[in-house]
N, C-alpha and C. Protein backbone atom coordinates (compact mmCIF):
# COMPACT_ATOMS: atom_id res chain seq x y z
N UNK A 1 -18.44 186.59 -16.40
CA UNK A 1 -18.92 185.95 -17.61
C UNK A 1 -18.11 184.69 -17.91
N UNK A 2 -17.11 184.83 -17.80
CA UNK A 2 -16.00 183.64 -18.10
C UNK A 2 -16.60 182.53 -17.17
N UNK A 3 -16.23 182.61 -15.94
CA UNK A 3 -16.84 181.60 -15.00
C UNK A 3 -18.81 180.88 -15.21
N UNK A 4 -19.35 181.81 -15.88
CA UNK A 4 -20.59 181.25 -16.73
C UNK A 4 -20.05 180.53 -16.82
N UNK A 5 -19.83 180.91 -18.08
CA UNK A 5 -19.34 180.33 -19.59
C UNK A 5 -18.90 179.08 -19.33
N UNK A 6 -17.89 178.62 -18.49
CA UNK A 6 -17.07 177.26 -17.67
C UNK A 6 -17.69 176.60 -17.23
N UNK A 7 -18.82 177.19 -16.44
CA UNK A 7 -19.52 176.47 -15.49
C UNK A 7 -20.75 175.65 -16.38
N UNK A 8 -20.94 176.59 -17.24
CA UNK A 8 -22.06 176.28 -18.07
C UNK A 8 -21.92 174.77 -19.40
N UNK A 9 -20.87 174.99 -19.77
CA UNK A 9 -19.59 173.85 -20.59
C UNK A 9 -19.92 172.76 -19.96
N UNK A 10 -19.06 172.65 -18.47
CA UNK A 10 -18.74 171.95 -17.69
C UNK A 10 -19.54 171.24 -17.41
N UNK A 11 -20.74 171.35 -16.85
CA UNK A 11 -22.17 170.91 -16.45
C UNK A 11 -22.63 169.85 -17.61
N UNK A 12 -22.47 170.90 -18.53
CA UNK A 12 -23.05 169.90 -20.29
C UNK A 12 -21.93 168.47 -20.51
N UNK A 13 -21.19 168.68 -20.13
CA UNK A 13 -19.54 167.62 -20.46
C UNK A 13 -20.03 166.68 -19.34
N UNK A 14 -20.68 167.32 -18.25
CA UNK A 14 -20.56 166.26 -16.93
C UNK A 14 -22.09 165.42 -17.23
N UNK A 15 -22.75 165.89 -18.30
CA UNK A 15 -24.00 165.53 -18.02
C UNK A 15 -24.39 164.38 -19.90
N UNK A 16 -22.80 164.76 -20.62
CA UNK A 16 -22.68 163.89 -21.70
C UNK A 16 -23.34 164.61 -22.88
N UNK A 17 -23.87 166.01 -22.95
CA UNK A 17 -24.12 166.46 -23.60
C UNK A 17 -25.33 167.78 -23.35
N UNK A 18 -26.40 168.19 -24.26
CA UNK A 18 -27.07 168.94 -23.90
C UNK A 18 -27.68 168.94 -22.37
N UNK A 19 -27.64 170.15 -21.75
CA UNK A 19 -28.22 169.95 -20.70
C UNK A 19 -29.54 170.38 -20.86
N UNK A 20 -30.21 170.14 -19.37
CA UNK A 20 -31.91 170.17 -19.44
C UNK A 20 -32.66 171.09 -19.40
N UNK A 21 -31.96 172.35 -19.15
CA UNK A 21 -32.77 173.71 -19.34
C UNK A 21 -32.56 173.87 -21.06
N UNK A 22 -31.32 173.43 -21.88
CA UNK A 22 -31.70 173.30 -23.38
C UNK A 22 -32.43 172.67 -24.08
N UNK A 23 -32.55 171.16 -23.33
CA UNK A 23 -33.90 170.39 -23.76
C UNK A 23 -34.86 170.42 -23.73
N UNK A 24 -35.62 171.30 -22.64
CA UNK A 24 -36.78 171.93 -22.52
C UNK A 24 -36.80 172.74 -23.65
N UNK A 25 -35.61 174.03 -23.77
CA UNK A 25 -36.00 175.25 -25.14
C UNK A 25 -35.86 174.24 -26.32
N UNK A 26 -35.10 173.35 -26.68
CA UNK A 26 -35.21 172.93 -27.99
C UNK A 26 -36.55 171.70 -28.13
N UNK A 27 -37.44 171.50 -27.15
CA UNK A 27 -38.25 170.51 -27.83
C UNK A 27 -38.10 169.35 -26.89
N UNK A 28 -38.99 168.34 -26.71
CA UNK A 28 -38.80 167.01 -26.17
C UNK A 28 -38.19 165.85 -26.84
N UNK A 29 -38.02 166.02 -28.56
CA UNK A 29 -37.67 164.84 -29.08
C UNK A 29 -36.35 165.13 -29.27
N UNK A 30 -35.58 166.24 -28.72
CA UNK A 30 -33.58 166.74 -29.05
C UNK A 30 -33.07 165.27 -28.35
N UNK A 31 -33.80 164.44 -27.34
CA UNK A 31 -32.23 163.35 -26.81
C UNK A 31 -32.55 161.95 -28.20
N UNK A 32 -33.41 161.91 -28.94
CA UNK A 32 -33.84 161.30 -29.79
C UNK A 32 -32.84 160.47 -31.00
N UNK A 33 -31.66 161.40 -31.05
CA UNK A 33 -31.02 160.92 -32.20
C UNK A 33 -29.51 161.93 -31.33
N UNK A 34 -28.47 161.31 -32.24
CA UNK A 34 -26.96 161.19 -31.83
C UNK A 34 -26.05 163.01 -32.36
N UNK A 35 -27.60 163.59 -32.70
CA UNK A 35 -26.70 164.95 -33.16
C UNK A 35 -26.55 165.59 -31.72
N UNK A 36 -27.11 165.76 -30.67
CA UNK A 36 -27.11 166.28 -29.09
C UNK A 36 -25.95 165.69 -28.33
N UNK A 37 -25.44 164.56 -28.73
CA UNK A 37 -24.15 164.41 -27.80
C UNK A 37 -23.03 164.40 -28.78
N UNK A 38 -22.00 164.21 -28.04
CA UNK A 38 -20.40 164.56 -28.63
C UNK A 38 -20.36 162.80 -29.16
N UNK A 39 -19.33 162.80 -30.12
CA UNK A 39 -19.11 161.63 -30.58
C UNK A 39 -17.35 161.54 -29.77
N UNK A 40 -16.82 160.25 -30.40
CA UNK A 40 -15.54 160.07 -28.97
C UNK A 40 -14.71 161.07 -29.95
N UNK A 41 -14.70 161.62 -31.11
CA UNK A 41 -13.70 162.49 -31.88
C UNK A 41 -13.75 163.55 -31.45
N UNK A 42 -15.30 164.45 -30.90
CA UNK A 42 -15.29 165.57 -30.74
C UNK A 42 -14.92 165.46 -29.10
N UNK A 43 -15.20 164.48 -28.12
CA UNK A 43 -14.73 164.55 -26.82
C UNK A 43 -13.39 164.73 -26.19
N UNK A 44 -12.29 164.48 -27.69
CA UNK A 44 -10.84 165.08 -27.52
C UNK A 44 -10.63 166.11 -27.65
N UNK A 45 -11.89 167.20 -28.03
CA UNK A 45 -11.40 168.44 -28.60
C UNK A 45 -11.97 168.94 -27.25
N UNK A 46 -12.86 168.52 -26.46
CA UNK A 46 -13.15 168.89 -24.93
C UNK A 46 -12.22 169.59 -24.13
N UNK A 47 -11.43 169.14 -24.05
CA UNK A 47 -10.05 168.59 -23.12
C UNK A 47 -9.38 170.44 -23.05
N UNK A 48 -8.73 170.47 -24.17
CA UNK A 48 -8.21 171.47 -24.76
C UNK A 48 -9.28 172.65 -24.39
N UNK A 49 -10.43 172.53 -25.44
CA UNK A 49 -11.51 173.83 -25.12
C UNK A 49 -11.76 174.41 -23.66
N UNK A 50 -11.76 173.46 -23.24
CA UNK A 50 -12.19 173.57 -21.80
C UNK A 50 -10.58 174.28 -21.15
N UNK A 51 -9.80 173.79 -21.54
CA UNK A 51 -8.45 174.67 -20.92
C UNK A 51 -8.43 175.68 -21.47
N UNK A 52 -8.31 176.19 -22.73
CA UNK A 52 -8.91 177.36 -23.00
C UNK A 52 -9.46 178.24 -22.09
N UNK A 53 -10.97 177.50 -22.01
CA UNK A 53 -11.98 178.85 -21.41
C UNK A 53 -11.34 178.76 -19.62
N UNK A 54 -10.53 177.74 -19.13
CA UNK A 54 -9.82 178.14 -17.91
C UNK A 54 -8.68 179.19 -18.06
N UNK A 55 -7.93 179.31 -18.88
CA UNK A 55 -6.75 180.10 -19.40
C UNK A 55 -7.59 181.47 -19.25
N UNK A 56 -8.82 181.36 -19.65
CA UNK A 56 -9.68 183.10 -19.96
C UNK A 56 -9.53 183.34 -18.12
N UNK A 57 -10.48 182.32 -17.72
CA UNK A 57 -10.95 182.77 -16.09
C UNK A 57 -9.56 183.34 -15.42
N UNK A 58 -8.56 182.66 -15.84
CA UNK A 58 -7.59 182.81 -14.69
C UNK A 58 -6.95 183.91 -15.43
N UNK A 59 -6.96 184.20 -16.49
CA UNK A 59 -5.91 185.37 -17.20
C UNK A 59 -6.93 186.77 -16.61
N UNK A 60 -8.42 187.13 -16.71
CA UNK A 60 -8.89 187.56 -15.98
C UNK A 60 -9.19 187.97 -14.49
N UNK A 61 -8.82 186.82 -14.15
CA UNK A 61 -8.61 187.08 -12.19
C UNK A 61 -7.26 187.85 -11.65
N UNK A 62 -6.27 187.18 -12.63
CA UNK A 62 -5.13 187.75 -12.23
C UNK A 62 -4.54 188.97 -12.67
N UNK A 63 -5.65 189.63 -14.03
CA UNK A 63 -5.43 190.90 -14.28
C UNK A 63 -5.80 191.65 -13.34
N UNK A 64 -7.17 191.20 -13.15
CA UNK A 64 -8.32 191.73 -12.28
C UNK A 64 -7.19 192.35 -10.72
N UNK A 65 -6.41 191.16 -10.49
CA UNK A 65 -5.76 191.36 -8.80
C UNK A 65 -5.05 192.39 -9.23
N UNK A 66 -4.16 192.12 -10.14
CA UNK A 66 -2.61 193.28 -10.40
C UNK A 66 -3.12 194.56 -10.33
N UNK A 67 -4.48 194.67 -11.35
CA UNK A 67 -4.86 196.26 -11.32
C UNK A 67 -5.33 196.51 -9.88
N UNK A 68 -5.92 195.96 -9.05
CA UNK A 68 -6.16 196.19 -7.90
C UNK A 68 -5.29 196.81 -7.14
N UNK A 69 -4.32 195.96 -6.94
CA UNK A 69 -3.17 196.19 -6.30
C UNK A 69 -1.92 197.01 -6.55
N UNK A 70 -1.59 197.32 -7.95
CA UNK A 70 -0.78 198.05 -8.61
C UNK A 70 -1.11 199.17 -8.79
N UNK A 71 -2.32 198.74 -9.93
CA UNK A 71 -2.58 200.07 -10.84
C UNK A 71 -2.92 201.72 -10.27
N UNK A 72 -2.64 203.01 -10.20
CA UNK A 72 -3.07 204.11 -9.93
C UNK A 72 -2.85 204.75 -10.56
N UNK A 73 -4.22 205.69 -10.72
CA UNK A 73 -4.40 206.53 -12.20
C UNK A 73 -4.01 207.82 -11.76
N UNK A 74 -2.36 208.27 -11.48
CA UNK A 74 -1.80 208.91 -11.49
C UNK A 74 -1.00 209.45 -12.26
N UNK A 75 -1.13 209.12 -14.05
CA UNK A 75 -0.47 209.34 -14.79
C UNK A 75 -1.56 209.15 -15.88
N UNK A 76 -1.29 210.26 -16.63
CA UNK A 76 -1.75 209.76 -18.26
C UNK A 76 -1.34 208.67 -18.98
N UNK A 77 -0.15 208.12 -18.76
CA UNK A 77 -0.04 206.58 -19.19
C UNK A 77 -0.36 205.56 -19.08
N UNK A 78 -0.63 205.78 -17.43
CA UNK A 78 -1.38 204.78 -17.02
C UNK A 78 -2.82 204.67 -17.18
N UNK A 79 -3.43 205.74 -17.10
CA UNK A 79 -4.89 205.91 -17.49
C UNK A 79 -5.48 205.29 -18.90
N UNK A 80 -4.03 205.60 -20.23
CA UNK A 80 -3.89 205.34 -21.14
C UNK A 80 -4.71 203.19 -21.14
N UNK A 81 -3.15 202.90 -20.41
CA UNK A 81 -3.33 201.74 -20.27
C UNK A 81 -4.28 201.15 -19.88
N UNK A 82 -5.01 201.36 -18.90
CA UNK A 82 -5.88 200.74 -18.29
C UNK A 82 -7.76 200.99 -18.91
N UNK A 83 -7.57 202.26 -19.91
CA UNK A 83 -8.65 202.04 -20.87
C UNK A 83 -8.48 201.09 -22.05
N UNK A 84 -7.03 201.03 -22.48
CA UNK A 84 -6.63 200.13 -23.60
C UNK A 84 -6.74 198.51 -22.96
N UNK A 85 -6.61 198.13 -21.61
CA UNK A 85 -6.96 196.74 -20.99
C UNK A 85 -8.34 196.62 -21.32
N UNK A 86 -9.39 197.71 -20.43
CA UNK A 86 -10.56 197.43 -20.66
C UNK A 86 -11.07 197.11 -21.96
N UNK A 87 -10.66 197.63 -22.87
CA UNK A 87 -11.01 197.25 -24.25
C UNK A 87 -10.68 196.08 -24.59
N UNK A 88 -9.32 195.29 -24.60
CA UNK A 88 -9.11 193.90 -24.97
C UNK A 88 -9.98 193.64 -23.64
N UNK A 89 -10.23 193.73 -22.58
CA UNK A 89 -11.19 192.50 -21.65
C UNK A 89 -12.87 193.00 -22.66
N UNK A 90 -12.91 194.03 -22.84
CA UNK A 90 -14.56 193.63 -23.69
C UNK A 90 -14.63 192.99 -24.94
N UNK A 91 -13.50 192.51 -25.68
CA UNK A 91 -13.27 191.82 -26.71
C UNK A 91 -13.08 190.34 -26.27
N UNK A 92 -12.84 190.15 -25.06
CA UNK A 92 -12.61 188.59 -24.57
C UNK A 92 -14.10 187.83 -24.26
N UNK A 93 -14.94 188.68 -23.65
CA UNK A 93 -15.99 188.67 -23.30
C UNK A 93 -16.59 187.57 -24.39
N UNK A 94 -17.01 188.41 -25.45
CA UNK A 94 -18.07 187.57 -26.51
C UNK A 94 -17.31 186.28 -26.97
N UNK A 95 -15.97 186.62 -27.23
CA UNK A 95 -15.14 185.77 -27.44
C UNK A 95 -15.20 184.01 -27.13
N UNK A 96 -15.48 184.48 -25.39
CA UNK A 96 -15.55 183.39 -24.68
C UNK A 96 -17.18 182.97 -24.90
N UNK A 97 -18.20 183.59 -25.18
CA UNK A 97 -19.08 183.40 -25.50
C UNK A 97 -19.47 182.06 -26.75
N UNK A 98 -19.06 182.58 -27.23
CA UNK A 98 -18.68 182.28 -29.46
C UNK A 98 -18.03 180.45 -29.03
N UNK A 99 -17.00 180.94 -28.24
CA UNK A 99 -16.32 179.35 -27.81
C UNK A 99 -17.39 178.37 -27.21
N UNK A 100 -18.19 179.09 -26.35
CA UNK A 100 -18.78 178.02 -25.28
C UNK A 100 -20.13 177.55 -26.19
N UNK A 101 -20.39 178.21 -27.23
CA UNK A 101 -21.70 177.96 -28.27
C UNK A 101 -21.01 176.94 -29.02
N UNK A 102 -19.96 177.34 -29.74
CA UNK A 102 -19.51 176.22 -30.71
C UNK A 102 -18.95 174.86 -30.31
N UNK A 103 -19.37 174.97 -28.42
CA UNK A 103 -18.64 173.32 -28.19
C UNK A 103 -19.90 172.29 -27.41
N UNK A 104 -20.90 173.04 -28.13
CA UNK A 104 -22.21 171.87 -27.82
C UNK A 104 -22.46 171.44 -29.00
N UNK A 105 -22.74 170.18 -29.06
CA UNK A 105 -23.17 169.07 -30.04
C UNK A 105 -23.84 169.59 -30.94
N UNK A 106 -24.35 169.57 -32.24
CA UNK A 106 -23.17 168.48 -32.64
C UNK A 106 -22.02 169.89 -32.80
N UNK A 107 -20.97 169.22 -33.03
CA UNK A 107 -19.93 170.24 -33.12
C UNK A 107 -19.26 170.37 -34.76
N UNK A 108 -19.30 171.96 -35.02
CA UNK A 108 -18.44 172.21 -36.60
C UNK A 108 -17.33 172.42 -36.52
N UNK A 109 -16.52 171.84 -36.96
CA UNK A 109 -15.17 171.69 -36.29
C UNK A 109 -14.42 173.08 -37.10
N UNK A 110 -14.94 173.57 -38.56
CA UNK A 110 -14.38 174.50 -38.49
C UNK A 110 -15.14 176.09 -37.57
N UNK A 111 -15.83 176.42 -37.59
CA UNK A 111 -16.69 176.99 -36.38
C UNK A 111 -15.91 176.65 -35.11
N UNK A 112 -15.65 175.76 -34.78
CA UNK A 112 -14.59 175.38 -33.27
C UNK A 112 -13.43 176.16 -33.02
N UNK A 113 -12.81 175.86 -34.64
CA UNK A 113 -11.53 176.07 -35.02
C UNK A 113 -11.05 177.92 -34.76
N UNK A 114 -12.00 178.60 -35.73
CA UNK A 114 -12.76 180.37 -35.72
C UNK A 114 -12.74 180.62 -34.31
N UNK A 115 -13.54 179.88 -33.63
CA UNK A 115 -13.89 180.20 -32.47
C UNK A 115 -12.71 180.54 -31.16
N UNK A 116 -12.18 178.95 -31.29
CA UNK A 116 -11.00 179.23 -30.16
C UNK A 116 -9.80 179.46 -30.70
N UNK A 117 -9.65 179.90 -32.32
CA UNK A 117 -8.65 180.72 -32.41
C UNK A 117 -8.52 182.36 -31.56
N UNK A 118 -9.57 182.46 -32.06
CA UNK A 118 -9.71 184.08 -31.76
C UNK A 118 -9.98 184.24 -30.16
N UNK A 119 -10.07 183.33 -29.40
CA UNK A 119 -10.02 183.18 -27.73
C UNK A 119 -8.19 183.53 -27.76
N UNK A 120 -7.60 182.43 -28.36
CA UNK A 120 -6.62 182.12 -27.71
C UNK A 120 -5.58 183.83 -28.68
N UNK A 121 -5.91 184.29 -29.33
CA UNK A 121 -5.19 185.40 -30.45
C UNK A 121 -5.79 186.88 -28.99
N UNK A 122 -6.78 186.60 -28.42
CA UNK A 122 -7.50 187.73 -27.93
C UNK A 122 -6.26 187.43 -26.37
N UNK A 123 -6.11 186.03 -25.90
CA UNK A 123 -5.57 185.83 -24.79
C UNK A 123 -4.08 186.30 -24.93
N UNK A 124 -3.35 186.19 -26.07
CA UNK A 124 -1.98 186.23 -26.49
C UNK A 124 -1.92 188.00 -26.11
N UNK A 125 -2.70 188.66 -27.33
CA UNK A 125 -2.26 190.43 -26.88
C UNK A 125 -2.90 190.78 -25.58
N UNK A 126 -3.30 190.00 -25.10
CA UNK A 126 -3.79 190.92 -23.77
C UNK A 126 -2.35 190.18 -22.61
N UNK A 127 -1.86 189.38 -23.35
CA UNK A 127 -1.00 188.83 -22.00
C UNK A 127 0.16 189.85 -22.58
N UNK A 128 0.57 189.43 -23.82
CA UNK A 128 1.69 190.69 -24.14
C UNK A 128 1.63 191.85 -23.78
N UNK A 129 0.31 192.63 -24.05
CA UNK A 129 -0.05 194.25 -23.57
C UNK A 129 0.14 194.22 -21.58
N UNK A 130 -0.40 193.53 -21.16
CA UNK A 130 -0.13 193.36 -19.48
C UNK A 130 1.46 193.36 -19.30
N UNK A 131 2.08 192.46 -19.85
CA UNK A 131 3.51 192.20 -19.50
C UNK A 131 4.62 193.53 -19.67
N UNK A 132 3.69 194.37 -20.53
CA UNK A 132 4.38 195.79 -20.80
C UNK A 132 3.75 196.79 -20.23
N UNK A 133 2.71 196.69 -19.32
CA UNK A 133 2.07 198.05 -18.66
C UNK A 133 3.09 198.31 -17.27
N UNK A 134 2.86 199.72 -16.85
CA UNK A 134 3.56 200.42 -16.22
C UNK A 134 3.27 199.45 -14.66
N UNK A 135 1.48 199.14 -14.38
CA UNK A 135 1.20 199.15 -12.93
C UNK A 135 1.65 197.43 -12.84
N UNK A 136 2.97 196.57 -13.75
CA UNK A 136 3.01 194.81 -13.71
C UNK A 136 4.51 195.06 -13.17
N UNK A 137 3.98 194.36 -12.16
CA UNK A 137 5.09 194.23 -11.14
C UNK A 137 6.42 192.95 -12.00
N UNK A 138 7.72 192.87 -11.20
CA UNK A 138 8.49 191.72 -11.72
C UNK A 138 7.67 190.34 -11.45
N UNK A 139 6.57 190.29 -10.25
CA UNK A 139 6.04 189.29 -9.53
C UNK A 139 5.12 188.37 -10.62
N UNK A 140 4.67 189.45 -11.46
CA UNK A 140 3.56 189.18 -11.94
C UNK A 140 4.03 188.99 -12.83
N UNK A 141 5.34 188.62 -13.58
CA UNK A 141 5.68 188.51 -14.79
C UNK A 141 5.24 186.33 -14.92
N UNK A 142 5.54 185.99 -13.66
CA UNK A 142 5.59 184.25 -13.40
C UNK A 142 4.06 184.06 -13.95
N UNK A 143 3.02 184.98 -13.34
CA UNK A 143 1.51 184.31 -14.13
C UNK A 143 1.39 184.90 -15.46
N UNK A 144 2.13 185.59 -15.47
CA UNK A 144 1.99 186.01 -17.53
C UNK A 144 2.65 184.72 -18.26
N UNK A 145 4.07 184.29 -17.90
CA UNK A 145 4.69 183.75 -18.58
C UNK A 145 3.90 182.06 -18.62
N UNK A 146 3.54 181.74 -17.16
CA UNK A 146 2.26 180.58 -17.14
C UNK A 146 1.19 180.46 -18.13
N UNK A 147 0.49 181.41 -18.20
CA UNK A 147 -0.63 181.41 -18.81
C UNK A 147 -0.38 181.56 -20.31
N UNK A 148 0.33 182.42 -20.97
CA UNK A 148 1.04 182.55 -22.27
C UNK A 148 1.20 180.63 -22.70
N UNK A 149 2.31 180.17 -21.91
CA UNK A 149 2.26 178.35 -21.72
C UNK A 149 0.99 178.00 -22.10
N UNK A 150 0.09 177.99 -21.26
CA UNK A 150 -1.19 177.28 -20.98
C UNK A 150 -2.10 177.57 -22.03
N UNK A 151 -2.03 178.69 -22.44
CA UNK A 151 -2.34 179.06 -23.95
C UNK A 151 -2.06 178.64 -25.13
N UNK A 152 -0.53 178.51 -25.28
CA UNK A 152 -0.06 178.13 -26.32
C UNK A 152 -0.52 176.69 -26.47
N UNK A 153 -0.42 176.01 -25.22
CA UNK A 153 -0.62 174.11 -25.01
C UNK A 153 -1.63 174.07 -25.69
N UNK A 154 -3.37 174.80 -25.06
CA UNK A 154 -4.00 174.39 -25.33
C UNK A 154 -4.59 174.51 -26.51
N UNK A 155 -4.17 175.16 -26.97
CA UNK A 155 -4.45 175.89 -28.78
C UNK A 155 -3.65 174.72 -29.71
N UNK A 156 -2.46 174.51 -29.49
CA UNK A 156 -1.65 173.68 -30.21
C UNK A 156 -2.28 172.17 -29.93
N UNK A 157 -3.07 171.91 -28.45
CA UNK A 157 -3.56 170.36 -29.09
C UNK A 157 -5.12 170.74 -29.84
N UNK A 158 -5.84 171.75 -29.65
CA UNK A 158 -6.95 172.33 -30.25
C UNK A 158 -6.52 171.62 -31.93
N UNK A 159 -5.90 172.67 -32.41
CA UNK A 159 -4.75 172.29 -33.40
C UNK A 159 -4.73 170.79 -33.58
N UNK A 160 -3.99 170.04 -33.11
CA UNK A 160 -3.73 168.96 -33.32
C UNK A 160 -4.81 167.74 -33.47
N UNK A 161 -5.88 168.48 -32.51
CA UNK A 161 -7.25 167.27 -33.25
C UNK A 161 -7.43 167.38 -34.02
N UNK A 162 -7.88 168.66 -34.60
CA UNK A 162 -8.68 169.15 -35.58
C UNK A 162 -8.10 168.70 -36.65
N UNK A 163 -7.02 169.24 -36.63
CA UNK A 163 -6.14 168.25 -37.87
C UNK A 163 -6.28 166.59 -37.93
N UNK A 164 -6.29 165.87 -36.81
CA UNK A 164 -6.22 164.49 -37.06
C UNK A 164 -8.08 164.32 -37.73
N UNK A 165 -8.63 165.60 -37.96
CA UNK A 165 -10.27 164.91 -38.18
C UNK A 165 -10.37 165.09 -39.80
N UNK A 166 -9.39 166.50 -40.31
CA UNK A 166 -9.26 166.71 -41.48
C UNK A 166 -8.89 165.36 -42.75
């Protein structure tokens, strides 16, 4: 879903705004007027969002490997854990959803704001809860402590537009 979600963004950013399977559902006259593309204020908040919903893909892949490779449900603790992961990953899900809606044109910057807070609040306890499960190796502590970074960055310039629009 994440990788959608990116791919789906991405395409719209590369293409300057709504893409053409939305222009078809919304009507022929949507390229008509300046609410369908980003203005140059909301194209700084791109930047960031878009690292965001990469922070999801990759915080996902690399859970995805560790449990592969680590995890065995040889313990009630661990079993514990790895239903309590699945639950923060089905809370990331819509999450990333909610983000990739609120960053097509025109854009509400507080709606933006809601949005990739709660990405980046959903990315924070799931990196903390990983960094303390039984099956996280010392190895795996270097892509927790990365991505935690890459999180914080991209939230804090999220942050920092939004404020310069206030």
């Amino acid at each position: 879903m994440a990788t959608d979600a990116l791919q789906e963004i991405q395409e719209a950013v590369d293409s300057g705004g709504i893409g053409d399977d939305l222009d078809e559902l919304l009507g022929d006259d949507v390229g008509s007027d300046n609410e369908n593309t980003w203005s140059e204020r909301d194209k700084t908040l791109l930047g960031p969002c878009l690292g965001l919903l990469k922070a999801s893909k990759s915080l996902l892949k690399k859970t995805k490997d560790t449990v592969k490779k680590n995890a065995c449900c040889n313990s009630e603790q661990t079993v514990t854990q790895l239903d309590d992961l699945a639950d923060l990953v089905d809370r990331l899900s819509p999450a990333i959803d909610e983000l990739v809606s609120s960053l097509y044109p025109p854009l509400h910057y507080q709606t933006l704001n809601e949005n990739g807070k709660c990405v980046y609040q959903i990315h924070g306890t799931m990196l903390e809860f990983i960094r303390k499960c039984d099956f996280v190796t010392e190895n795996d502590q270097q892509w927790i402590d990365f991505l935690h970074k890459a999180n914080q960055h991209n939230w804090e310039n999220i942050n920092t537009h939004l404020n310069e629009f206030s």
